[in-house]
Protein backbone atom coordinates (compact mmCIF):
# COMPACT_ATOMS: atom_id res chain seq x y z
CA UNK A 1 29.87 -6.55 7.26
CA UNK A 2 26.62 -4.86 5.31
CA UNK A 3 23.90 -3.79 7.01
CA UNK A 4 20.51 -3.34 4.97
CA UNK A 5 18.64 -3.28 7.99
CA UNK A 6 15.30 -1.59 6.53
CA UNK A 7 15.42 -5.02 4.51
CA UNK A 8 15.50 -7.19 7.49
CA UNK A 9 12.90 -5.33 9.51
CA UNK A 10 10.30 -5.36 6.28
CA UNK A 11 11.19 -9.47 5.69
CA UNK A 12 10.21 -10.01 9.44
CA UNK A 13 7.25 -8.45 9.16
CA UNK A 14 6.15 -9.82 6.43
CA UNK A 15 7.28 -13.29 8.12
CA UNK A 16 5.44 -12.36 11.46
CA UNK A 17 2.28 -11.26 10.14
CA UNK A 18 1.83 -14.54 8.15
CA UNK A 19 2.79 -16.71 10.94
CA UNK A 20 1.92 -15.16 14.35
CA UNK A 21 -1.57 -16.26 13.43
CA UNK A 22 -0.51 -20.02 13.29
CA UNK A 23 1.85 -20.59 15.75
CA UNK A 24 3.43 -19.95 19.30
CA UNK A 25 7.22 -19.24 18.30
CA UNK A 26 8.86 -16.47 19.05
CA UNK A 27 11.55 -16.68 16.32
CA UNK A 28 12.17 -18.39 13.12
CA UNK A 29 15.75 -19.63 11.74
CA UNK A 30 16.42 -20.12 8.02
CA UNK A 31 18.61 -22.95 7.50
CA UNK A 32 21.10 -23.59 4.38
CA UNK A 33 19.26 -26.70 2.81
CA UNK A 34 22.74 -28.12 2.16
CA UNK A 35 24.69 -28.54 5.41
CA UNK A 36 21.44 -27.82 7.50
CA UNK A 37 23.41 -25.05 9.66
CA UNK A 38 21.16 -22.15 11.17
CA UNK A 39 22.29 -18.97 9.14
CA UNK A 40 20.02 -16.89 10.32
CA UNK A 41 17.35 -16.31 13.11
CA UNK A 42 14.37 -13.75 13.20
CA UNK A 43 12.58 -12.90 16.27
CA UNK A 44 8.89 -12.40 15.40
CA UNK A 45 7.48 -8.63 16.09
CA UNK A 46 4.28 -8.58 18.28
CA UNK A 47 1.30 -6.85 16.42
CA UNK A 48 1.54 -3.47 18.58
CA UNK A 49 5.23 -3.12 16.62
CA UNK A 50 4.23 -3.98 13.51
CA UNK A 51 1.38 -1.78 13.14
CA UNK A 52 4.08 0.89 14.68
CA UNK A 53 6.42 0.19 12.26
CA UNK A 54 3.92 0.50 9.18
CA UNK A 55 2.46 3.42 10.76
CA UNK A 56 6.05 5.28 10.80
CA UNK A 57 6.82 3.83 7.54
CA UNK A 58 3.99 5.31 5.77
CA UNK A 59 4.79 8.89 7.66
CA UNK A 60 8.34 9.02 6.78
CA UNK A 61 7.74 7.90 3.21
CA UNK A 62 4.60 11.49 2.76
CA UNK A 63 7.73 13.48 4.76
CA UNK A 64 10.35 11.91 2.28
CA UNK A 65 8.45 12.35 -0.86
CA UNK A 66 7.31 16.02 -0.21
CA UNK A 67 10.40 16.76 0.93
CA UNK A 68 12.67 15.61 -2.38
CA UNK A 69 12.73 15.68 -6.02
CA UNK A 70 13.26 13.10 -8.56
CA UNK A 71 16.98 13.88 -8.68
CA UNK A 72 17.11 12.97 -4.92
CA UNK A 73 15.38 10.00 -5.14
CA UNK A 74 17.34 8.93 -8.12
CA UNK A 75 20.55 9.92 -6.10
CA UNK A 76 19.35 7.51 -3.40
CA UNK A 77 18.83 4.60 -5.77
CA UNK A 78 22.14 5.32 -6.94
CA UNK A 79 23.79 5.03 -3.49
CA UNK A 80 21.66 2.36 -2.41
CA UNK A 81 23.14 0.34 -6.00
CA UNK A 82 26.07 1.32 -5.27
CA UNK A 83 26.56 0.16 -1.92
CA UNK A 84 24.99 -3.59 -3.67
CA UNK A 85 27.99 -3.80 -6.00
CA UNK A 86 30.35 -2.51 -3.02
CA UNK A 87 29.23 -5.57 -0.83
CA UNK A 88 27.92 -7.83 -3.67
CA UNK A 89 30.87 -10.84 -2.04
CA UNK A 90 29.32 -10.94 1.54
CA UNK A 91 25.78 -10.86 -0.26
CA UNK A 92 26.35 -12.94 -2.47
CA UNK A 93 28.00 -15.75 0.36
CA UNK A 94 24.84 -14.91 2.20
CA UNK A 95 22.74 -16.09 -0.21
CA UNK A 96 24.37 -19.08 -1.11
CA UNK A 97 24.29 -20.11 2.45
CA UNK A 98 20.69 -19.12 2.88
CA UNK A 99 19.69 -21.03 -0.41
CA UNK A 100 22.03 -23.76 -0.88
CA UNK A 101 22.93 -22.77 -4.43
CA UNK A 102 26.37 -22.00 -6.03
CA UNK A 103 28.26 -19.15 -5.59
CA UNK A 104 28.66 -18.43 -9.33
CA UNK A 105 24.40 -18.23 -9.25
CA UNK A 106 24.19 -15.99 -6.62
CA UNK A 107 26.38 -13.45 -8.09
CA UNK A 108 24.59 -13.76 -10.93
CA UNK A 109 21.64 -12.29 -9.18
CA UNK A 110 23.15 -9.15 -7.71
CA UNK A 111 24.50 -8.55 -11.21
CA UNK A 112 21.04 -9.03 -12.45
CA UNK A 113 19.77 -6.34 -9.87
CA UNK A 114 22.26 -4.54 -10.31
CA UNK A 115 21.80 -4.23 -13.83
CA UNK A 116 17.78 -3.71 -13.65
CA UNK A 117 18.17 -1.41 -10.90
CA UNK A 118 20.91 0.88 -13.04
CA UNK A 119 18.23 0.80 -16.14
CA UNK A 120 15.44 1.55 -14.14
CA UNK A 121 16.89 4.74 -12.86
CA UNK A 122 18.05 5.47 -16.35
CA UNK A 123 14.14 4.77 -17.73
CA UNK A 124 12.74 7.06 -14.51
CA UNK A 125 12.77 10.56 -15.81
CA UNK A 126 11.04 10.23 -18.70
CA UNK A 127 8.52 7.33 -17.42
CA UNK A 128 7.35 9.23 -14.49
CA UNK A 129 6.91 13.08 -16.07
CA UNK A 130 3.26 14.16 -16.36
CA UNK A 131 1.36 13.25 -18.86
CA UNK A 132 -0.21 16.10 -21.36
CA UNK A 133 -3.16 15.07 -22.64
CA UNK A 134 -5.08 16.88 -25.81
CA UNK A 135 -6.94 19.70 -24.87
CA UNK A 136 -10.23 19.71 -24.14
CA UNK A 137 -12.59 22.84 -24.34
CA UNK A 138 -11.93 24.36 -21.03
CA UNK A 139 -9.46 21.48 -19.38
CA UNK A 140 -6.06 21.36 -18.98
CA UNK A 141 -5.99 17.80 -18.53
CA UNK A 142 -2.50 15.64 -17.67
CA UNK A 143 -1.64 12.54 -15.42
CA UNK A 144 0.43 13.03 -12.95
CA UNK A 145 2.60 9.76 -11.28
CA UNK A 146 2.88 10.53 -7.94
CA UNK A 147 4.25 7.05 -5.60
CA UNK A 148 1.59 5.08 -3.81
CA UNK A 149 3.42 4.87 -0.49
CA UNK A 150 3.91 2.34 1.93
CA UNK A 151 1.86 -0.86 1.04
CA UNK A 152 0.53 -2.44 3.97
């Protein structure tokens, strides 16, 4: 069985914080919208472990990024890609149960990632080196793209 469990955690809070607000529950269970059987239930975080889960989110991601290069990162996208295509069956089932569509379909969009992911990685090195802008009298003027962080 995979595991993506930085996924998961992310997807519940995302799911908590929208509905702690309107409701009492303590979980939520997707269902497949075919045979109406529970695939999967999510217990909702309480606000104290969200905002400790964005707070160590946002300081691993500054440790992370000052502590790597590009060709790390790009490494990790690779093994993260590759361990997709490795699982892509169970995935792929998972879907389909979570979505009620075929089989065929949800394959389909794991090669689709797969494929965007691979030619994003390819694209990265030259998209994200600095900038050199004309000279100015006195400058030395470039952009640099540097990663936003954690968005929360």
């Amino acid at each position: 069985m995979y595991r993506f469990s930085t996924f998961h955690f992310r997807l519940s809070n995302v799911f908590s914080i929208r509905s702690l607000s309107s409701s009492s529950a303590s979980s939520f269970s997707v269902d497949n919208p075919y045979s109406f059987d529970t695939v999967h239930t999510i217990n909702y975080d309480h606000w104290d472990i969200i905002e400790k889960k964005i707070k160590a989110s946002k300081l691993a991601q500054k440790k992370y990024y000052n502590e790597t290069n590009l060709n790390d990162r790009i490494q990790l996208c690779h093994d993260f890609l590759n361990n997709l295509k490795k699982n892509e069956k169970d995935i792929a089932y998972d879907i389909t149960n979570s979505m009620g569509k075929p089989l065929s379909q949800s394959l389909n969009e794991i090669n689709g990632t797969l494929d965007r992911g691979f030619n994003m990685i390819d694209l990265a090195p030259d998209v994200l080196k600095d900038d050199i802008l004309d000279n100015k009298e006195g400058f030395y003027r470039k952009i640099v793209k540097e990663p936003l962080g954690i968005i929360a």
